[in-house]
Protein backbone atom coordinates (compact mmCIF):
# COMPACT_ATOMS: atom_id res chain seq x y z
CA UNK A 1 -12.87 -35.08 66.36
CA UNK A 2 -15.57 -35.71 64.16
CA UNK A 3 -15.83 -39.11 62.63
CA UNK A 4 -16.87 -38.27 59.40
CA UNK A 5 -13.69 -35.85 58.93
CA UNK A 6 -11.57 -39.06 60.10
CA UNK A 7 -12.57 -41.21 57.49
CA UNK A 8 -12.46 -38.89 54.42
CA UNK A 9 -8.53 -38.20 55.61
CA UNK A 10 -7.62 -41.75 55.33
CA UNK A 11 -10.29 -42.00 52.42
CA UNK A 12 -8.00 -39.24 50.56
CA UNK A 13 -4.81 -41.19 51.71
CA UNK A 14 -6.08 -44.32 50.42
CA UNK A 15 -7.04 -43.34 47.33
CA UNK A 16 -3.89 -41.15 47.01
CA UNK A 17 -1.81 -44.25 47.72
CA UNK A 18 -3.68 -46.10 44.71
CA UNK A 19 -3.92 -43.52 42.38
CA UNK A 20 -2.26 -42.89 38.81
CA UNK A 21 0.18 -40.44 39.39
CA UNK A 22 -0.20 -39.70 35.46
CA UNK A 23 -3.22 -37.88 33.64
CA UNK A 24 -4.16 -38.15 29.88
CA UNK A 25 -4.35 -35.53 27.93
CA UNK A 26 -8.14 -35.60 26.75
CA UNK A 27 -8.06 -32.36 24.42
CA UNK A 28 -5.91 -29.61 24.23
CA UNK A 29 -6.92 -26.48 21.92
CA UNK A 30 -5.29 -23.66 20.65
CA UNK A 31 -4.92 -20.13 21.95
CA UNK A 32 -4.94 -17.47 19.32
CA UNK A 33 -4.02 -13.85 19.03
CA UNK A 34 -4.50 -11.80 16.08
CA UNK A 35 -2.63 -8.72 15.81
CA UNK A 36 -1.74 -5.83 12.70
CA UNK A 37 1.46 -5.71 11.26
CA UNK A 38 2.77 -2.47 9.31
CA UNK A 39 5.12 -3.59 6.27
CA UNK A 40 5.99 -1.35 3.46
CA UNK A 41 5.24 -2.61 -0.33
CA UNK A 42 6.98 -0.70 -3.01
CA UNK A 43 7.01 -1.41 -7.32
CA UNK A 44 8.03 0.95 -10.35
CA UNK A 45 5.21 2.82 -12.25
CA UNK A 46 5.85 4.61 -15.38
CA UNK A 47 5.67 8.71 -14.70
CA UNK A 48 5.49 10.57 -18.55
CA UNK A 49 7.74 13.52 -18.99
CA UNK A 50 6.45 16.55 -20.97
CA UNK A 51 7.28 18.77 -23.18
CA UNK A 52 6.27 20.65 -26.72
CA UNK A 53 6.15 18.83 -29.95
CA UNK A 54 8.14 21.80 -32.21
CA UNK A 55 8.00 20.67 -35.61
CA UNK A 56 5.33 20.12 -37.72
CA UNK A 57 7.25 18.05 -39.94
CA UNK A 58 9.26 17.98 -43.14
CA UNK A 59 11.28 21.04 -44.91
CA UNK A 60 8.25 23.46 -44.49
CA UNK A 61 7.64 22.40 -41.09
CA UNK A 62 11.02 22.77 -39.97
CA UNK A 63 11.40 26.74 -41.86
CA UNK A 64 8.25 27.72 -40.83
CA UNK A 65 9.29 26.66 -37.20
CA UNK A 66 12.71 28.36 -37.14
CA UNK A 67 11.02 31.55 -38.73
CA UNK A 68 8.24 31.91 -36.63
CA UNK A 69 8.48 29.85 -33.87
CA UNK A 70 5.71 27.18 -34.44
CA UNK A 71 2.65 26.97 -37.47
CA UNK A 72 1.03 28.58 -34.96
CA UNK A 73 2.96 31.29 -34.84
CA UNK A 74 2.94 31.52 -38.48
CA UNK A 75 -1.07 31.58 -38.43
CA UNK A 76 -0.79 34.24 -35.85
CA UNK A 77 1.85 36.36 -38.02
CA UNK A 78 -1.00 36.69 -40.75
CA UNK A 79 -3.76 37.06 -38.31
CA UNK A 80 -2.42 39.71 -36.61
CA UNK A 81 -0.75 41.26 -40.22
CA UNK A 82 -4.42 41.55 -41.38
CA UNK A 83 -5.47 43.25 -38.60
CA UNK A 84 -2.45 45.40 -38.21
CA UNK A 85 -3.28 46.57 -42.26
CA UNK A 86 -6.75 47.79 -41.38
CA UNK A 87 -5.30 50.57 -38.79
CA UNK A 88 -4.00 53.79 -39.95
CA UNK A 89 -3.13 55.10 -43.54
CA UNK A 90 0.48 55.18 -45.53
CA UNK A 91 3.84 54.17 -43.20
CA UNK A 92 1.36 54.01 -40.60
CA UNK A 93 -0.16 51.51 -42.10
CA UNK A 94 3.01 49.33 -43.17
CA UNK A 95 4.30 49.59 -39.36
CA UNK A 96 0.81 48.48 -37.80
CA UNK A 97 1.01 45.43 -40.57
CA UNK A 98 4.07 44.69 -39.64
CA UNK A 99 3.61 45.70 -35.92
CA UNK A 100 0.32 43.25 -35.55
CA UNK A 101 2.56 40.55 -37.88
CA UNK A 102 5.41 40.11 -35.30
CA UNK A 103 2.64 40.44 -32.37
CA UNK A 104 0.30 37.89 -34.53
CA UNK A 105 3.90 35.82 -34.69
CA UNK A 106 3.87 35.89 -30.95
CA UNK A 107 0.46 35.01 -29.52
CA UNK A 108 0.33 32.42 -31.71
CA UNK A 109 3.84 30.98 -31.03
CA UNK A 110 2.61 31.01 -27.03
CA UNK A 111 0.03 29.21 -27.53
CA UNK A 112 2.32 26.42 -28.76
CA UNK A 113 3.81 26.34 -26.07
CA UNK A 114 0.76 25.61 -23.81
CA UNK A 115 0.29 22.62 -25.70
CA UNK A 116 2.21 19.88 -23.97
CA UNK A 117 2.80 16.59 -25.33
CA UNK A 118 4.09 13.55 -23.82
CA UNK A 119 7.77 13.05 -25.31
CA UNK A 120 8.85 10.00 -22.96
CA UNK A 121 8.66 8.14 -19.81
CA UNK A 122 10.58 7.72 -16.39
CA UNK A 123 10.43 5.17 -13.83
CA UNK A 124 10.47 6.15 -10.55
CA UNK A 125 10.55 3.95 -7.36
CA UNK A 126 7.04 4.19 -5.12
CA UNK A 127 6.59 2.48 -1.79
CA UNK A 128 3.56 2.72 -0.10
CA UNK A 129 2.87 1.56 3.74
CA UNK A 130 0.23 -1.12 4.39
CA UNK A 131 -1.01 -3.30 7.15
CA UNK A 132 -1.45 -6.74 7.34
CA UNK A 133 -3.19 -9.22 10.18
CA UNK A 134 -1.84 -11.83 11.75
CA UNK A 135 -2.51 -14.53 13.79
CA UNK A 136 -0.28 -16.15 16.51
CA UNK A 137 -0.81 -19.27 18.74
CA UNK A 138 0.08 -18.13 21.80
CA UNK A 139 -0.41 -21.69 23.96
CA UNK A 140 -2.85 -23.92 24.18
CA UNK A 141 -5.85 -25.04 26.65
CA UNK A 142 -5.05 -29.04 27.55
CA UNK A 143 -8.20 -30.84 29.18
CA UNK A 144 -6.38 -34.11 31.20
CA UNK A 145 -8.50 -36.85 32.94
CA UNK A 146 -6.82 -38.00 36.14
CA UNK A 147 -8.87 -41.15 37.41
CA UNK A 148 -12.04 -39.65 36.78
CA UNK A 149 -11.33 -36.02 37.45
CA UNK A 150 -11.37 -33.28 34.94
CA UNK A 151 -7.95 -30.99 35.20
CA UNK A 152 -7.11 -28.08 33.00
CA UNK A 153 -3.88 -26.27 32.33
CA UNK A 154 -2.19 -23.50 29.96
CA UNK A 155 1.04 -25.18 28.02
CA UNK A 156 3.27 -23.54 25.51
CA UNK A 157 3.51 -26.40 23.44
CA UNK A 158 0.82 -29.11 22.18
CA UNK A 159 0.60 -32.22 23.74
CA UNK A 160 0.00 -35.34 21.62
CA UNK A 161 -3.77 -36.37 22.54
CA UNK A 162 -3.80 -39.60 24.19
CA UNK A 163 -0.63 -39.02 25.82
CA UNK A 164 0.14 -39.17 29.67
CA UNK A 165 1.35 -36.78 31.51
CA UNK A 166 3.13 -36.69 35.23
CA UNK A 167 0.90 -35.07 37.84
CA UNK A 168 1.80 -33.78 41.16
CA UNK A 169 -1.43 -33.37 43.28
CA UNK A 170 -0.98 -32.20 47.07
CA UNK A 171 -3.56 -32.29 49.74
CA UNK A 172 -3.71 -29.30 52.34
């Protein structure tokens, strides 16, 4: 056997005999992971409800209204009265005034209705889905010194730097 392999055994035992068998933790840093989490965020906006304004206010607003439907109806009744007494000659004449009145009445009335106004408000309930990041320390990298040597390891938890630690070193 060679010599030299002889005296770094015992040189192992002997220093394995005197050795700490605790190592200090020199450093230990944190392992991170960051990851997205969905979450849902919801709040209560303000959605208008329409509808048509009918009245155009007061005691002439509100006959004019029930008689022909809106003021624009009534504008339309005497539109389409003037153009209805330009066509024809005698009765003819009277039933395309009164023909294009009621017509005049109509059109105009319709176009009332297309204008909408806002006459109030609901509140509905809107949730929207979002994502968030987030990072979580998933152990940490300790550094130890054990009489001179460097050692690493991954822990779960952090070690108070400083501290010392049990070892258990085997030689094969």
């Amino acid at each position: 056997m060679n010599i030299r392999l002889i005296i770094l055994v015992f040189s192992l035992f002997a220093s394995s005999a005197y050795a700490s068998p605790y190592a200090t933790v020199m450093s230990a840093v944190a392992i991170t992971e960051t990851r997205t989490v969905p979450s849902q965020v919801c709040h209560d906006v303000s959605v208008p409800i329409y509808g048509t304004n009918r009245s155009s206010g007061g005691a002439i607003g509100g006959v004019v209204d029930s008689t022909f439907g809106s003021t624009e109806g009534l504008v339309g009744a005497i539109a389409g009265g003037y153009i209805g007494s330009k066509i024809g000659r005698g009765s003819g004449r009277k039933i395309a005034t009164v023909t294009g009145a009621a017509i005049g009445a109509k059109v105009g009335d319709q176009q009332d209705n297309k204008q909408q106004v806002i006459v109030g408000y609901e509140t509905h309930h809107r949730c929207n889905e979002v994502t968030r990041t987030e990072t979580i320390n998933t152990g940490y990298h300790v550094i130890y010194d054990y009489n001179g040597m460097t050692l690493s390891k991954l822990v779960q938890h952090k070690p108070v730097i400083g501290s010392r630690h049990p070892v258990n070193i085997t030689v094969q």
